[in-house]
Protein backbone atom coordinates (compact mmCIF):
# COMPACT_ATOMS: atom_id res chain seq x y z
CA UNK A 1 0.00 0.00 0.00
CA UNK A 2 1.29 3.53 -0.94
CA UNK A 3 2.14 5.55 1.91
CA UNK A 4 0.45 8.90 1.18
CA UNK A 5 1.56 10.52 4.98
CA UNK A 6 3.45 13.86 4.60
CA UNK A 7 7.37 13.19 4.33
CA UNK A 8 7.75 16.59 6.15
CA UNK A 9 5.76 18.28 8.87
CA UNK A 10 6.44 21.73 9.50
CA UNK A 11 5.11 24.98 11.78
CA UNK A 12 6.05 28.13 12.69
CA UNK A 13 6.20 32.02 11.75
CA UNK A 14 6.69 32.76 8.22
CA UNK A 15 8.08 36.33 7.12
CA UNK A 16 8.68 38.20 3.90
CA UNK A 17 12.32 38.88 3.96
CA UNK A 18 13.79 41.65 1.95
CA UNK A 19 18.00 40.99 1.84
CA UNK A 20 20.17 43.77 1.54
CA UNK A 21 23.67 42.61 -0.57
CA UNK A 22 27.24 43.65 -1.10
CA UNK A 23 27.85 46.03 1.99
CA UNK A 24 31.17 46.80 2.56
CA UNK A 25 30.59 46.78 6.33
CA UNK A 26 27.37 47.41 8.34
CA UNK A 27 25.59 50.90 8.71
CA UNK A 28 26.33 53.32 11.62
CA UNK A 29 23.93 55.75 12.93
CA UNK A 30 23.03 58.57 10.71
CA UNK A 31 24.97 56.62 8.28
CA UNK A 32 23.98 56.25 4.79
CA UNK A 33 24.95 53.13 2.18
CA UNK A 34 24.12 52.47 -0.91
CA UNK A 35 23.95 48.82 -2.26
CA UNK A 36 23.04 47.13 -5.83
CA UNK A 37 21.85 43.63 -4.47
CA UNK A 38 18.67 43.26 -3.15
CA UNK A 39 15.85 40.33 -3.11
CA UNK A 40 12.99 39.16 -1.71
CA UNK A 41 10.85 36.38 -1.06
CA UNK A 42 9.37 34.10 2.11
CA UNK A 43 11.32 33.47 5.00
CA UNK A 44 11.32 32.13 8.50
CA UNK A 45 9.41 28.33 8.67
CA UNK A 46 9.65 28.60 4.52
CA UNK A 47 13.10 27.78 4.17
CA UNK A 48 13.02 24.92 5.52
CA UNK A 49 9.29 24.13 3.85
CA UNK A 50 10.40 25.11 0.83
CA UNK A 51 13.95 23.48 0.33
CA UNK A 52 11.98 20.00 1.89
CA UNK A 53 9.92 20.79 -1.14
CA UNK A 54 12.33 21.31 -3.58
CA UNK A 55 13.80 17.77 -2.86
CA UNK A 56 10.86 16.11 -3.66
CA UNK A 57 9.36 15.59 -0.12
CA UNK A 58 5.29 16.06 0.35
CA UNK A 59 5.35 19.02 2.80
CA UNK A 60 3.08 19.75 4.98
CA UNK A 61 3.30 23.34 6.65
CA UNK A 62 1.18 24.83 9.52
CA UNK A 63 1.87 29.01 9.77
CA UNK A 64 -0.25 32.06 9.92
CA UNK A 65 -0.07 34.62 7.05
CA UNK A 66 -1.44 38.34 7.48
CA UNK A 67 -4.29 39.36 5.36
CA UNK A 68 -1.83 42.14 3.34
CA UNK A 69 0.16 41.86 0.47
CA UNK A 70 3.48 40.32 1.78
CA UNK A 71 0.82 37.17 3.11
CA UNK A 72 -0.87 37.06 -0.40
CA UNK A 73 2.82 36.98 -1.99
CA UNK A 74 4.13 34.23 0.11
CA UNK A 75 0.97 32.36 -0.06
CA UNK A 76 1.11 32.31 -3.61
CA UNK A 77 4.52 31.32 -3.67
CA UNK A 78 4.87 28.32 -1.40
CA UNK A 79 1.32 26.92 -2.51
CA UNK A 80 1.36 27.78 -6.50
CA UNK A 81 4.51 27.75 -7.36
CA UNK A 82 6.66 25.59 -4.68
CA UNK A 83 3.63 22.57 -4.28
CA UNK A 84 3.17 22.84 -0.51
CA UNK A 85 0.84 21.92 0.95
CA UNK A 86 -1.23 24.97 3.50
CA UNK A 87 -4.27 23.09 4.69
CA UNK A 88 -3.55 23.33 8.09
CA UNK A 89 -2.40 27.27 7.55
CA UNK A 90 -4.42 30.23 8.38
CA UNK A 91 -4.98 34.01 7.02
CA UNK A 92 -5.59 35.98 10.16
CA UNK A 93 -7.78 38.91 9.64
CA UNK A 94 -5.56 42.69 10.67
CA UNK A 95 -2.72 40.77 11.33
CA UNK A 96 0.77 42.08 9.59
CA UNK A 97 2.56 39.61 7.95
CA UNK A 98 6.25 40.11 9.94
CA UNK A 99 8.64 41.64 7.89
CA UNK A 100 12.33 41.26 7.72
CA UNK A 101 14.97 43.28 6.01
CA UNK A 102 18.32 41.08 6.20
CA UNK A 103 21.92 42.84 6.11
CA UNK A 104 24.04 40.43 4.45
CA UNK A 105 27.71 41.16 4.83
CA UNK A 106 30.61 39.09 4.69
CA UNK A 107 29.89 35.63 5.93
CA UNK A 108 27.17 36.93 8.42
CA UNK A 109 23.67 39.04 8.33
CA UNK A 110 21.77 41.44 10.75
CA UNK A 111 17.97 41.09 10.71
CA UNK A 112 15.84 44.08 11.62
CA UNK A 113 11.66 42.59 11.93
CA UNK A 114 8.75 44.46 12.37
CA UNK A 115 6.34 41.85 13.57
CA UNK A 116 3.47 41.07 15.74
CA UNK A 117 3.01 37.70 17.97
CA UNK A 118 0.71 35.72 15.73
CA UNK A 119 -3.06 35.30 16.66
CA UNK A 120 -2.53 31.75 16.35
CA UNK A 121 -0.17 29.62 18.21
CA UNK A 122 1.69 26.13 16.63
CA UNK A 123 -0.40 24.05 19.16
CA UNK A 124 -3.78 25.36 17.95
CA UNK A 125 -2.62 25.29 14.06
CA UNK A 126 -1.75 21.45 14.41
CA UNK A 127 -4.21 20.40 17.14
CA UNK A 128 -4.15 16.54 16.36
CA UNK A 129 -1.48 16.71 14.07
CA UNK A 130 -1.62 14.19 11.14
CA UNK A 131 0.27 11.40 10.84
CA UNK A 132 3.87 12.07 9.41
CA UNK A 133 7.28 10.47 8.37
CA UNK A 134 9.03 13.28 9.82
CA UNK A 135 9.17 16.89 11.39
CA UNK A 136 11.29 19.71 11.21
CA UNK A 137 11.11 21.87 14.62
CA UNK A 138 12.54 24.38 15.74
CA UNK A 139 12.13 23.56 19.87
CA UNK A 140 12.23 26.48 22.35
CA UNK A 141 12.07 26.44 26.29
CA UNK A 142 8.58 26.15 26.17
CA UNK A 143 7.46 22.50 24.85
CA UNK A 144 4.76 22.19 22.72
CA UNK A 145 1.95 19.93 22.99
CA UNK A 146 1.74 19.13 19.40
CA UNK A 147 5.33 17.85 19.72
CA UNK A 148 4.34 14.50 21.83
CA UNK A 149 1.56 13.95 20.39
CA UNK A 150 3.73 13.69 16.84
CA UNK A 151 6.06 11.33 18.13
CA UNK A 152 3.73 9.32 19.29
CA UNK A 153 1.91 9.02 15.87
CA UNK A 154 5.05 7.57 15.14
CA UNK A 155 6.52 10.51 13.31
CA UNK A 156 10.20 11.16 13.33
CA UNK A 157 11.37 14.32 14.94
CA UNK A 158 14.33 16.42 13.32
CA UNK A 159 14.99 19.50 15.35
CA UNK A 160 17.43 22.31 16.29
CA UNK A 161 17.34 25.11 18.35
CA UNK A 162 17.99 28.94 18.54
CA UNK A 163 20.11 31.67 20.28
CA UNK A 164 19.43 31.84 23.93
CA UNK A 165 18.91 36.05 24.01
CA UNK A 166 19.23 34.83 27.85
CA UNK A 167 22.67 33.49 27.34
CA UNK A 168 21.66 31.35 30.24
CA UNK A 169 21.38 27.90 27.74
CA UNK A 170 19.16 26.19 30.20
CA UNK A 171 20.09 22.35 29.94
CA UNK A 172 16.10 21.60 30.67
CA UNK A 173 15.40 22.49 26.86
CA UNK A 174 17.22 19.50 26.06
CA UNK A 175 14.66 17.18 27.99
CA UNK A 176 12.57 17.52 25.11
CA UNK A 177 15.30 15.77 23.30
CA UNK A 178 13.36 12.09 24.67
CA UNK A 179 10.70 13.12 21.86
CA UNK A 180 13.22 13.40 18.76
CA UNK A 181 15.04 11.15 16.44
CA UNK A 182 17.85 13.73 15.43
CA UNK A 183 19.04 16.51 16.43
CA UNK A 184 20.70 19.11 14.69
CA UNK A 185 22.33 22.24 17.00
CA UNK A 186 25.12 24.61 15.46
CA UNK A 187 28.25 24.95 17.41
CA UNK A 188 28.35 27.80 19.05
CA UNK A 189 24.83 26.15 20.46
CA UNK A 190 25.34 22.44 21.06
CA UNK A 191 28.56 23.59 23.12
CA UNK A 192 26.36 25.91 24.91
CA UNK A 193 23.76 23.65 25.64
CA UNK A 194 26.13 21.21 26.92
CA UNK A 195 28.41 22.85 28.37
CA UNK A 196 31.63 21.44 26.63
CA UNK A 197 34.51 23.40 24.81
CA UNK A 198 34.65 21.67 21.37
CA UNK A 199 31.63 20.23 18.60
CA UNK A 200 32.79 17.09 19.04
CA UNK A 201 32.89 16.95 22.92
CA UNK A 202 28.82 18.20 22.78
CA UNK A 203 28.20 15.64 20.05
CA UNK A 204 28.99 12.72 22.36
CA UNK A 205 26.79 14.54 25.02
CA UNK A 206 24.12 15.39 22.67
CA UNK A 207 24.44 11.71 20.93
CA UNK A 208 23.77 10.02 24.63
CA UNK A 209 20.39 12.17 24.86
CA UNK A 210 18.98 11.31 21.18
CA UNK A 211 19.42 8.79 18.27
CA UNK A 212 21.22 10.94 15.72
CA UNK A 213 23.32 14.13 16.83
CA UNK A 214 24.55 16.66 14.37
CA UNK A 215 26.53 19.34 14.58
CA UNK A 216 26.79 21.97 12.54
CA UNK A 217 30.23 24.23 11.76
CA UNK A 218 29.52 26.76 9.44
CA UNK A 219 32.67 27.11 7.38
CA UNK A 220 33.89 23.81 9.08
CA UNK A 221 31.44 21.82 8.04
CA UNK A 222 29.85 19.19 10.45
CA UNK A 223 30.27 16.50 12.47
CA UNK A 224 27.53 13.67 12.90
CA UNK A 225 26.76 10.42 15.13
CA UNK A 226 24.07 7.91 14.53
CA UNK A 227 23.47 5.62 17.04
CA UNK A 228 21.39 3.28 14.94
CA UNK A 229 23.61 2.51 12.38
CA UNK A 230 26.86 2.94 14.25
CA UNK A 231 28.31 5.39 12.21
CA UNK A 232 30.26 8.75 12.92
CA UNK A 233 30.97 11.88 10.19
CA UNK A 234 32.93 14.36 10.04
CA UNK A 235 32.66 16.49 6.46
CA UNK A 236 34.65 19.66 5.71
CA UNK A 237 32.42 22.75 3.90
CA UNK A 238 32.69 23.92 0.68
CA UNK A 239 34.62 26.12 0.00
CA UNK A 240 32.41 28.97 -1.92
CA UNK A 241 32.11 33.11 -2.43
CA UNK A 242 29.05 33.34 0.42
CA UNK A 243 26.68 36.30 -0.90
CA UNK A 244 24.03 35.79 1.84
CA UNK A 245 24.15 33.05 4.39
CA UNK A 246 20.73 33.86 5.22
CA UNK A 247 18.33 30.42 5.41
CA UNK A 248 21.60 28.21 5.26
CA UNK A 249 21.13 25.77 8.54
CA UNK A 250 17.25 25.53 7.23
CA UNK A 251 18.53 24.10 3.83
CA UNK A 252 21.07 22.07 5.76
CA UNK A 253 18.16 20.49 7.89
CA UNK A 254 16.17 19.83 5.24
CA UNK A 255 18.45 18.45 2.60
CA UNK A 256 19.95 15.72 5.51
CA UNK A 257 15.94 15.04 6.39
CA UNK A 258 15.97 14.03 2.78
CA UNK A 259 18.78 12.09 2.54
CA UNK A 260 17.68 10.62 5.45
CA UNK A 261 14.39 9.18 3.76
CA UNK A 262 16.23 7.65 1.48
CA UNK A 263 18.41 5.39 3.56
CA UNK A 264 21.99 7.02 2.75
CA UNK A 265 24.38 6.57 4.85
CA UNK A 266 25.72 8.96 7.72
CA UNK A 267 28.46 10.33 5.58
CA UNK A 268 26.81 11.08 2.75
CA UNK A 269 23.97 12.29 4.55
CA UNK A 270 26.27 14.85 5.89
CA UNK A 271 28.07 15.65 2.41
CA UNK A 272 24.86 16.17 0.77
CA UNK A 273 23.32 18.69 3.78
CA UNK A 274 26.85 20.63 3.23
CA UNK A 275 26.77 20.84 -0.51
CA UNK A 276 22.86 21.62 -0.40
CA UNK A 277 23.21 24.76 2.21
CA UNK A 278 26.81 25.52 0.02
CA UNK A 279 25.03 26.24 -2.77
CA UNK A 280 22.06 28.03 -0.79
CA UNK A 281 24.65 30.34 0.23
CA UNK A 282 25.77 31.89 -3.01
CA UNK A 283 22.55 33.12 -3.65
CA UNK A 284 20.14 35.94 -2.05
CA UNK A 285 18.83 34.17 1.39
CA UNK A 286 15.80 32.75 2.16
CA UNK A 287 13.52 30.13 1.10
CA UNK A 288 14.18 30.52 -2.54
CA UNK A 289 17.76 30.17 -2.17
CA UNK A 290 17.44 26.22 -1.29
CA UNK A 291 18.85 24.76 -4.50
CA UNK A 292 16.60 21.32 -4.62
CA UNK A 293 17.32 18.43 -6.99
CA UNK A 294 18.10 20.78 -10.07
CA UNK A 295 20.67 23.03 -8.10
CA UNK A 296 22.59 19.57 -6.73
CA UNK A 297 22.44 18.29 -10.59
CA UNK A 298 23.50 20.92 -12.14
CA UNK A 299 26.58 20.83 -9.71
CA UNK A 300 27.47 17.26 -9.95
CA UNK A 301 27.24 17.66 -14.01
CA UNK A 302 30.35 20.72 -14.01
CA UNK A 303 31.70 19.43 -11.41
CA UNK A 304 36.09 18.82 -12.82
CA UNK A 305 37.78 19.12 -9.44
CA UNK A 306 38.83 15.44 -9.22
CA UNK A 307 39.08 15.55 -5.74
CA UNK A 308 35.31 16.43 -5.40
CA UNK A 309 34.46 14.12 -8.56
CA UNK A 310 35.73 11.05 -5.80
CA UNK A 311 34.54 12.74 -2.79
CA UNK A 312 30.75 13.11 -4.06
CA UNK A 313 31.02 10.28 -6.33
CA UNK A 314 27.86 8.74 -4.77
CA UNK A 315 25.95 11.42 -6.19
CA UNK A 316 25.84 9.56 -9.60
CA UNK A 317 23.69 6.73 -7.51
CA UNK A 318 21.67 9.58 -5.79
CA UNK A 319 20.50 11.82 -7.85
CA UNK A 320 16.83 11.19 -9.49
CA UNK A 321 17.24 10.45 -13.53
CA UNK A 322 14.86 13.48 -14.12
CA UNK A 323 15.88 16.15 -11.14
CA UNK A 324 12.95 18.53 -12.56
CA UNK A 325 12.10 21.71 -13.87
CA UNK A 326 14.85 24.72 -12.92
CA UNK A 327 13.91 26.16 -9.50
CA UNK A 328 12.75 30.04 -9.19
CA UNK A 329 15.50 31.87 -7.58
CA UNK A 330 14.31 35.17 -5.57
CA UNK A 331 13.95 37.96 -7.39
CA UNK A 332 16.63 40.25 -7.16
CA UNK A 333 18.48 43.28 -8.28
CA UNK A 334 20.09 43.56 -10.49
CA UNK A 335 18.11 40.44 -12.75
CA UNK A 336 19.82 37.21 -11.42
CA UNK A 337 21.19 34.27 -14.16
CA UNK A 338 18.82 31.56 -13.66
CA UNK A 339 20.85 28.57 -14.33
């Protein structure tokens, strides 16, 4: 019998992001700069709904849009033209849809959002949520109920976490690590969290508390453990001209999610979430910066580094015969090569 659950389920607060490119440094007060990048397009829960989508998966996302233009636009976008499905989404009636303009400059961004809280929370968007492969979360100190009531439909939990604006890193946010399959923490966080002094030390914490640990090391790469299978990772990055790192972990999440469906193992898992959130990050930020079947193909085809050719060489097993239609990158200024 076909399995026609949701490979993904996703919730959370969706923006419109407007990114800001090629600043020499970042503005001062009563400061003025001028730059010639700029694009646009969803943000927030849509990278990682939209780069699931983009690999093929049957997404599922759960979000509130605001009954204004930036809602209609990203409506439009990850239903019409990115195949999501927004059943269990809502319009809220003179709600703004938050809005983020994103600094990109050098490998890093700053993020200025005018927002409201949203009228509906996760728990009451999901209720009972439906049966699932998987979910992507994003888990905060406050649980959520829809969280438990997902794993025990059977549904495999991916997760990672935030910043702490605290800085306290309170170790109880990792109880809710008992409900998740993976989980997938940047440095800088999983040695907060667990109060070590290296990624690797926090991955063998982290890997004691939950099936599969990841951690991710920006221009590093990342380090893995999967207790099922035995295996351990550790991938260097790419080495690439970053534009805008904005939506990068997202792609990485939900590029390893994918792999993960299809039974690869740990070190390729881990190669392809690198590559995928690689490429993400020489274009403008976001959700429609997730490169998706296409992006990876068209990589793998001009690929002549023979080092890589070897390294990635399980690509030519991977990759789908027909890896689909060219994805729609953000639009931009000035006009972007779609290729």
């Amino acid at each position: 019998m076909d399995d026609d659950r949701p490979d993904v389920l996703l919730t959370g607060l969706l923006f419109y992001d407007l990114v800001l490119t090629g600043l020499g440094k970042p503005p001062t007060p009563g400061e003025e700069i001028w730059t010639g990048g700029m694009g646009c397009g969803p943000g927030g829960i849509a990278n990682l709904a939209v780069a699931a989508a983009r690999f093929g998966l049957r997404t599922s996302l759960a979000t509130v849009f605001g009954d204004d233009l930036y809602g209609e636009y990203c409506r439009d976008i990850l239903c019409d033209q990115e195949g999501i499905d927004l059943s269990l989404s809502r319009t809220a009636d003179r709600w703004p849809t938050p809005v983020t303009v994103s600094l990109a400059y050098g490998h890093d961004r700053a993020l200025v959002t005018h927002g409201q809280e949203p009228p509906h929370s996760q728990d009451a968007l999901m209720g009972d949520p439906p049966e699932a492969r998987t979910a992507l979360v994003h888990i905060e100190a406050e649980p959520r109920e829809w969280l438990a009531k997902a794993a025990a439909n059977g549904t495999h939990i991916y997760a990672d976490v935030g910043w702490d604006p605290t800085q306290q890193w309170s170790t109880d946010l990792l109880d809710q690590l008992r409900l998740c399959h993976a989980f997938l923490p940047n440095e800088t966080e999983a040695m907060a969290y667990t109060r070590t002094d290296s990624a690797v030390a926090a991955l063998w914490t982290l890997s004691e508390l939950v099936p599969v640990a990841v951690v991710t090391r920006g221009g590093d790469g990342a380090v893995a453990v999967d207790q099922v299978t035995g295996e351990y990772a550790e991938v260097p990055a790419l080495d690439v001209d970053v534009l805008d790192a904005t939506g990068a972990g997202d792609v990485f999440g939900a590029s390893f999610v994918a792999a993960s469906l299809g039974g690869w193992s740990l070190e390729e898992r881990l190669r392809f979430a690198v590559l995928s959130a690689g490429l993400s990050v020489q274009r403008h930020g976001g959700a429609l910066a997730a490169p998706g079947w296409y992006g990876v193909d068209r990589w793998w085809r001009s690929l002549t580094d023979p080092e890589l050719k070897r390294t990635y060489g399980f690509l030519a097993d991977r990759l789908p015969a027909d890896p689909g239609p060219p994805v729609a990158y953000a639009p931009v200024t000035p006009p972007a090569r779609q290729n």
